[in-house]
Protein backbone atom coordinates (compact mmCIF):
# COMPACT_ATOMS: atom_id res chain seq x y z
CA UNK A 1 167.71 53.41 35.55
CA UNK A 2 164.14 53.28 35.16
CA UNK A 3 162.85 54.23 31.53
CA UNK A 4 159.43 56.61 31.48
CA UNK A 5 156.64 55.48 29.82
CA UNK A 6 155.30 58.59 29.25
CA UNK A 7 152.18 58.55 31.00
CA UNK A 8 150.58 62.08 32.22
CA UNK A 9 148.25 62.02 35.05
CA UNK A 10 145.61 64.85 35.63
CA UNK A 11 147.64 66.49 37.92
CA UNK A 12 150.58 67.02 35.58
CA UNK A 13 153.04 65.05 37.65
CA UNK A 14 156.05 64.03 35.40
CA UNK A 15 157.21 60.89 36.93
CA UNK A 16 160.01 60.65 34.87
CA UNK A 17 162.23 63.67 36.37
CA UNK A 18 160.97 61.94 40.04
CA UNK A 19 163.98 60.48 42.16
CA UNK A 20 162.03 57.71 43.80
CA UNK A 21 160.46 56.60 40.16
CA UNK A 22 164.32 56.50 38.83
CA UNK A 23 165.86 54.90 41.39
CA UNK A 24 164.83 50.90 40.39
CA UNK A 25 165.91 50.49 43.94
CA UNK A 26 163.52 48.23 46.22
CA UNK A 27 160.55 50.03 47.55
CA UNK A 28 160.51 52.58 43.95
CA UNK A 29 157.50 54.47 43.46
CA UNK A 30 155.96 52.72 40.26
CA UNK A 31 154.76 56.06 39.22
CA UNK A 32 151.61 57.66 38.39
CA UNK A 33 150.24 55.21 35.56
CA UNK A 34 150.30 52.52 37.61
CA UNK A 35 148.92 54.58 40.85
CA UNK A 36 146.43 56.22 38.88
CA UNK A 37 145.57 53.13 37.07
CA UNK A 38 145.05 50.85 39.89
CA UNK A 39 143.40 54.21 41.81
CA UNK A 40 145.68 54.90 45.00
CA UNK A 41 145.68 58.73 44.19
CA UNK A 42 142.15 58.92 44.93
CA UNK A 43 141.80 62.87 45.72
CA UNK A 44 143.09 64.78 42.49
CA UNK A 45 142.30 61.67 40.24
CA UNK A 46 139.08 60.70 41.53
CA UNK A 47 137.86 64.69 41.06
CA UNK A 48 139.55 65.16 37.78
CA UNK A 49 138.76 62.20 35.47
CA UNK A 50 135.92 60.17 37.50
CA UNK A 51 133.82 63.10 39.02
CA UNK A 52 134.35 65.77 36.30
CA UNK A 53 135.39 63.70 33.17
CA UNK A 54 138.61 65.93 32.43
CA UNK A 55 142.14 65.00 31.56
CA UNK A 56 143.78 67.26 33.57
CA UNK A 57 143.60 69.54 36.19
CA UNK A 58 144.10 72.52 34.06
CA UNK A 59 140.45 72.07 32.42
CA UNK A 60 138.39 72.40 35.82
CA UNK A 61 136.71 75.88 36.00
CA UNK A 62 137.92 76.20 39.39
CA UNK A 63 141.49 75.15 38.69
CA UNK A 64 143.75 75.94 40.82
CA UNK A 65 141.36 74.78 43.64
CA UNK A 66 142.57 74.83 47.48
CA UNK A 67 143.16 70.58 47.42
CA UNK A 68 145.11 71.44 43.60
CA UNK A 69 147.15 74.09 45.47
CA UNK A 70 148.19 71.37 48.86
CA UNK A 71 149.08 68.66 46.38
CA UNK A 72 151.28 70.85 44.41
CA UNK A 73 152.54 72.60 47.38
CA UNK A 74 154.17 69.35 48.40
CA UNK A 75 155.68 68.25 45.07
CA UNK A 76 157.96 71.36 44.94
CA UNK A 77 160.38 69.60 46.96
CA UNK A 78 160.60 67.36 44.54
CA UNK A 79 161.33 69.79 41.88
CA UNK A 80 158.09 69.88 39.94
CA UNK A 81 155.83 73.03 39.73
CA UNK A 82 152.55 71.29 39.11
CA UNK A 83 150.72 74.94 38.91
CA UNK A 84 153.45 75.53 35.83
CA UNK A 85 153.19 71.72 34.38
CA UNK A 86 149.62 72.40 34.13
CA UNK A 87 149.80 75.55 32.12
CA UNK A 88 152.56 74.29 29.75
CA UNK A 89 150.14 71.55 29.09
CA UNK A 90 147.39 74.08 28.14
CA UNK A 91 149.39 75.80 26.09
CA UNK A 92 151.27 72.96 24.67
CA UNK A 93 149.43 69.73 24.50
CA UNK A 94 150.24 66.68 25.62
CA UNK A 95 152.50 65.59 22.63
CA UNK A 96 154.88 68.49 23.26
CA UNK A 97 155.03 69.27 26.92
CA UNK A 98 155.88 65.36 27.26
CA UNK A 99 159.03 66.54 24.66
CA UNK A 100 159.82 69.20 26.74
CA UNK A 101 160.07 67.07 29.84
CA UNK A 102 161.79 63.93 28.22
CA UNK A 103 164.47 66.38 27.07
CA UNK A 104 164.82 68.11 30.17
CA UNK A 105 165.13 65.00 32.41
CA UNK A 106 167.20 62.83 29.05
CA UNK A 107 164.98 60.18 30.01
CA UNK A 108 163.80 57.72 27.23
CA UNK A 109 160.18 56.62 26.46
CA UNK A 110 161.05 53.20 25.11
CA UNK A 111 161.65 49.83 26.85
């Protein structure tokens, strides 16, 4: 399996409780650092850090906006409540929200 890095996009995707990032089958998803990184999410990333200059989502004054809302509409399915991730890292902060989800998902952050 697949160990997370611990990279946290703007949207507040955790990669490491994904399925397809896991897997370390052919065709994996080689999560959001290296997406967001190399710029294939170009919708919530490009509006968030490039256009605004925020690190998340959560920050915008019209979070949750209508394209925030699709995007995390279809990640339910996956079992992530982006709306939620995004609060707990408000409240949080980075350091401990990425604890939370590391414990909840027993995933490691090391190589």
């Amino acid at each position: 399996m697949k160990k997370y890095k611990g990279f946290i996009p703007p949207c507040g995707i955790y990669c490491g409780g994904c399925y397809r990032y896991k897997s370390g089958k052919k065709n994996e998803c080689l999560g959001a650092e290296t997406h967001c990184k190399t710029r294939k999410c170009k919708s919530i990333y490009m509006c968030c850090v490039e256009k605004k200059g925020l690190n998340y989502c959560y920050e915008c004054n019209n979070f949750p906006c209508s394209r925030f809302k699709k995007f995390a509409e279809s990640w339910k399915k996956y079992g992530q409540d982006l709306i939620e991730n995004q609060m707990l890292l408000e409240q949080y902060g980075e350091e401990k929200w990425l604890q939370q989800m590391l414990g909840k998902n027993r995933i490691s952050t090391e190589e």
